[in-house]
C-alpha atoms as a PDB file:
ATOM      1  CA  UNK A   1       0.000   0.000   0.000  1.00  0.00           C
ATOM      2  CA  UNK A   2       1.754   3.705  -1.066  1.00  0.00           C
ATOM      3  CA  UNK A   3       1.216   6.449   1.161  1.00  0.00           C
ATOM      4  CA  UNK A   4      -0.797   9.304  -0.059  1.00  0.00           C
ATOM      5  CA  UNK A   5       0.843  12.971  -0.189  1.00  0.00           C
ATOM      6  CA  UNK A   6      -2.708  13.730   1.716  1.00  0.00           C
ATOM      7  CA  UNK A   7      -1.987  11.574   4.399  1.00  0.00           C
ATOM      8  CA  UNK A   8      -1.485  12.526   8.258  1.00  0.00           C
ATOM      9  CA  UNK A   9       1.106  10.782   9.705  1.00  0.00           C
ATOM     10  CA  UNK A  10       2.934  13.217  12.534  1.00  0.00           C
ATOM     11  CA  UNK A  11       5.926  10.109  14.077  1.00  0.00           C
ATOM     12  CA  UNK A  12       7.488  12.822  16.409  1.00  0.00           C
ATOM     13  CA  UNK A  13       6.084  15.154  18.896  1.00  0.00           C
ATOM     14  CA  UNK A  14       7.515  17.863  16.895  1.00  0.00           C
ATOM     15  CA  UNK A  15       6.133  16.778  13.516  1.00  0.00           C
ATOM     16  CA  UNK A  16       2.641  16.712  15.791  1.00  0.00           C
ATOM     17  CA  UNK A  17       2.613  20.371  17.004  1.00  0.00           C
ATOM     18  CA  UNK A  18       3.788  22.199  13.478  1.00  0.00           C
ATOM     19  CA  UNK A  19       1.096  20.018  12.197  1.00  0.00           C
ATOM     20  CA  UNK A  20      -1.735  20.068  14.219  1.00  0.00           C
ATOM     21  CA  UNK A  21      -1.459  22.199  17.263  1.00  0.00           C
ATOM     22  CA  UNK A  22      -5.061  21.481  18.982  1.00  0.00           C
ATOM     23  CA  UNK A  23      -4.816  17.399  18.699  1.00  0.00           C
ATOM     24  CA  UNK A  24      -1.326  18.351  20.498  1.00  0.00           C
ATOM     25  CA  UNK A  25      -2.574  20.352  23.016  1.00  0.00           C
ATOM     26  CA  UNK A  26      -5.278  17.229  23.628  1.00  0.00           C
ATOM     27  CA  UNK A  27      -3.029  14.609  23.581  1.00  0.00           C
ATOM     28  CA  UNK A  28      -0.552  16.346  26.194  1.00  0.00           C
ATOM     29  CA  UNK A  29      -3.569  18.040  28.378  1.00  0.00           C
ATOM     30  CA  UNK A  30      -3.230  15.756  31.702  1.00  0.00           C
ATOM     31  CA  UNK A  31      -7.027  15.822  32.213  1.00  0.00           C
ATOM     32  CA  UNK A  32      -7.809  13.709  29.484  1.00  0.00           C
ATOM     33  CA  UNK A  33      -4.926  10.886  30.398  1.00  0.00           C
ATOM     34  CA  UNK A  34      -3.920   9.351  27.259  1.00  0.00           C
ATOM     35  CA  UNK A  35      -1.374   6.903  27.989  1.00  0.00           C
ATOM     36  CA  UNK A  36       2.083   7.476  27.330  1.00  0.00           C
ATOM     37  CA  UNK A  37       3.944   3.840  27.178  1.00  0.00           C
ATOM     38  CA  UNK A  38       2.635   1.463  24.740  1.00  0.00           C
ATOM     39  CA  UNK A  39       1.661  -1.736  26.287  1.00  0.00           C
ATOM     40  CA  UNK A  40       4.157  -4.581  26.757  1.00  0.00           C
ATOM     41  CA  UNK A  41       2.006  -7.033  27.071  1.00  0.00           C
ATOM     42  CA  UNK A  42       2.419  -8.294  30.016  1.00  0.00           C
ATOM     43  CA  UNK A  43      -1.129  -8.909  31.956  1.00  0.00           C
ATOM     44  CA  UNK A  44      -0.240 -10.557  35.016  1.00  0.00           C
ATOM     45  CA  UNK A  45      -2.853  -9.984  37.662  1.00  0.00           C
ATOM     46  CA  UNK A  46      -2.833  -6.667  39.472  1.00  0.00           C
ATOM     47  CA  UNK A  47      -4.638  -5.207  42.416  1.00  0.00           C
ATOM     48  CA  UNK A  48      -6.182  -2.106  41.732  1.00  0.00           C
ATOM     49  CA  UNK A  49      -6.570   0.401  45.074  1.00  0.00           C
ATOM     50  CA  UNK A  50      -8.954   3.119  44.940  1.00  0.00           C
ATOM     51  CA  UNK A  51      -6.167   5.828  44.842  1.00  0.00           C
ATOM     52  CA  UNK A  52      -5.134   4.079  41.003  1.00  0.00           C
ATOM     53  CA  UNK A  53      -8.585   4.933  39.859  1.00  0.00           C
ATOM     54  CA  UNK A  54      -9.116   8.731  38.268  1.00  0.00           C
ATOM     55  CA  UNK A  55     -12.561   9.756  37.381  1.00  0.00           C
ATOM     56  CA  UNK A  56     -14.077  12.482  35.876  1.00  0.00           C
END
């Protein structure tokens, strides 16, 4: 599949605020908590305490 000159496809945190400044200002806005390490796949059991849980 070739990439289309139209597409959007920011890789670096740079790239993503000369690009698009609002989905920037989103992503790095703390109240919305979009994760910042990818998963590694490792889902070994894990006790959740009520301080782990944020809520709107």
């Amino acid at each position: 599949m070739q990439k289309r000159k139209t597409e959007w496809c920011p890789n670096t945190k740079e790239i993503l605020k000369a690009q698009d400044l609002a989905v920037y200002n989103l992503i790095k806005d703390p109240k919305y908590a979009f994760p910042s390490v990818l998963p590694n796949e490792d889902y070994t059991y894990y006790t959740f305490k009520t301080s782990n849980i944020k809520s709107f």
